[in-house]
C-alpha atoms as a PDB file:
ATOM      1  CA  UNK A   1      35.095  61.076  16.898  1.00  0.00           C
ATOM      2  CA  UNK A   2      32.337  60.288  19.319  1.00  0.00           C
ATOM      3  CA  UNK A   3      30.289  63.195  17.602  1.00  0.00           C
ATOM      4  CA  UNK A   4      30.665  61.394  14.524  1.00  0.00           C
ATOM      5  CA  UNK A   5      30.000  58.267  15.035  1.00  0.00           C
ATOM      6  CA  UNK A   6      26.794  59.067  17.215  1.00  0.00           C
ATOM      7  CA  UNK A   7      25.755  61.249  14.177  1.00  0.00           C
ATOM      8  CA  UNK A   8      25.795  58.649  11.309  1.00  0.00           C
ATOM      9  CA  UNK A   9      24.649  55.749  14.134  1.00  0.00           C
ATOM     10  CA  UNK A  10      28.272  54.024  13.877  1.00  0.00           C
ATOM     11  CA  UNK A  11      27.797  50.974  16.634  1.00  0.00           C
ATOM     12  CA  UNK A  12      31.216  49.843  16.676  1.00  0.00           C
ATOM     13  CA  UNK A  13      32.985  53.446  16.857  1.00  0.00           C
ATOM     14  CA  UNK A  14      30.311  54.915  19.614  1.00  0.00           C
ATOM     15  CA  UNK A  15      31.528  51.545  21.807  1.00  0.00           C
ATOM     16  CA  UNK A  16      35.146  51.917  21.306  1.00  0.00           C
ATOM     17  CA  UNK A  17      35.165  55.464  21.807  1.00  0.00           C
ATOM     18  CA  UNK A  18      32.836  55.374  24.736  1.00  0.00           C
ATOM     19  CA  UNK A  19      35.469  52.725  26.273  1.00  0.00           C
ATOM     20  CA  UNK A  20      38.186  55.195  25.696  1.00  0.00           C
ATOM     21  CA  UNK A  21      36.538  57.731  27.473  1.00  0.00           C
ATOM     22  CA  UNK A  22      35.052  56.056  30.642  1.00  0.00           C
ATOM     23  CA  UNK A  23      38.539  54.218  31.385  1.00  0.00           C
ATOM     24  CA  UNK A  24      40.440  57.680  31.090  1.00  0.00           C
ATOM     25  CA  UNK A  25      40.023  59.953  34.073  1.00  0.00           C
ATOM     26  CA  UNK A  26      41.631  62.705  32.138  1.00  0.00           C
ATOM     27  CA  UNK A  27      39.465  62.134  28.965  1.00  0.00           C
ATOM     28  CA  UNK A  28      36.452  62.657  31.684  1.00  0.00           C
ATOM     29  CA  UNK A  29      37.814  66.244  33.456  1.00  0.00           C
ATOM     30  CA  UNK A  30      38.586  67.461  30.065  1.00  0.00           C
ATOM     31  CA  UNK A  31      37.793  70.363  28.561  1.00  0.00           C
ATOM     32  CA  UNK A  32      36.519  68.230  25.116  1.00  0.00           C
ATOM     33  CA  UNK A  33      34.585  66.021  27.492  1.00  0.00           C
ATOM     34  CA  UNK A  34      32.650  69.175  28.399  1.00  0.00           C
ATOM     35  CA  UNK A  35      31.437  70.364  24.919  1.00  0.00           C
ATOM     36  CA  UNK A  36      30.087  66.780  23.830  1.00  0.00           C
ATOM     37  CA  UNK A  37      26.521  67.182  22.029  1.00  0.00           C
ATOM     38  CA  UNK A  38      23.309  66.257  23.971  1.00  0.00           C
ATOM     39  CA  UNK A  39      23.166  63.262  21.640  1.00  0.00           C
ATOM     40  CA  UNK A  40      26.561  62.042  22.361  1.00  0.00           C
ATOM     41  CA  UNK A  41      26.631  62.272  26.584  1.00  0.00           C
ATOM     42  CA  UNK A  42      23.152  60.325  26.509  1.00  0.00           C
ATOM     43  CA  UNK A  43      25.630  57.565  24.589  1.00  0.00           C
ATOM     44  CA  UNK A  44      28.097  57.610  27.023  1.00  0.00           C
ATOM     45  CA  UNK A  45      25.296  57.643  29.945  1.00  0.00           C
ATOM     46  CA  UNK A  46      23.950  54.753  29.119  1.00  0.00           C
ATOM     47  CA  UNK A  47      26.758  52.740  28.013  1.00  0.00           C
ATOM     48  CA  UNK A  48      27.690  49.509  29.788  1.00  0.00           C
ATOM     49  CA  UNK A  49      31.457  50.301  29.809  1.00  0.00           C
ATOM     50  CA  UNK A  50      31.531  52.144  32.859  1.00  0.00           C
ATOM     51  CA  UNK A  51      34.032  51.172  35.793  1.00  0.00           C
ATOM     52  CA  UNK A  52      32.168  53.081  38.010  1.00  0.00           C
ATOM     53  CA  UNK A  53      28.908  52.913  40.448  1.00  0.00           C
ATOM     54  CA  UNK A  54      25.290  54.536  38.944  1.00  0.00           C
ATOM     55  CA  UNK A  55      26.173  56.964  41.701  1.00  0.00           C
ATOM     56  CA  UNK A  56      28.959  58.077  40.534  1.00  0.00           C
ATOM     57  CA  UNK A  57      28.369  57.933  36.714  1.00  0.00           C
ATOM     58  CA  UNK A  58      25.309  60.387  37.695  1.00  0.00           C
ATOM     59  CA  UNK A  59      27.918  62.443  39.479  1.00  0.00           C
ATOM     60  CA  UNK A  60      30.584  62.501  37.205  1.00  0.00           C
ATOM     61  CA  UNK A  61      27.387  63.532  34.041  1.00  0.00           C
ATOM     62  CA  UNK A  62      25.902  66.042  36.377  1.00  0.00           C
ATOM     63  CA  UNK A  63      29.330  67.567  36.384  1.00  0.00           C
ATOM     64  CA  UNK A  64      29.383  67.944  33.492  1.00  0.00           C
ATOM     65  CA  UNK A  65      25.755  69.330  32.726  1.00  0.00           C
ATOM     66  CA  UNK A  66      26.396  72.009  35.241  1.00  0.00           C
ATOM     67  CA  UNK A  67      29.337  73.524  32.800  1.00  0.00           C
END
């Protein structure tokens, strides 16, 4: 859905779904996680909705640019 909504510039969706994702640890090790578009994990980088240090949301991307 993230795809999507990142695609036709959706606002609304990309924040809800980003919020999904970064509160979801499972959402984050997934397999689906790991096959998000370019487009859509620059989103998610630079959203606000992160629970987590700049640290560790460069970790956790890293991780999963090194897949």
């Amino acid at each position: 859905m993230l795809e999507v909504a990142v695609q036709y510039n959706l606002t609304k969706l990309i924040d809800k779904c980003i919020e999904l994702i970064v509160t979801d640890d499972h959402i984050l090790e997934s397999e689906e996680f790991r096959k998000l578009s370019p487009q859509a994990a620059l989103e998610l980088a630079k959203h606000d909705s992160w629970n987590l240090h700049e640290d560790e949301i460069f970790e956790t991307m890293y991780r999963w640019a090194a897949v």
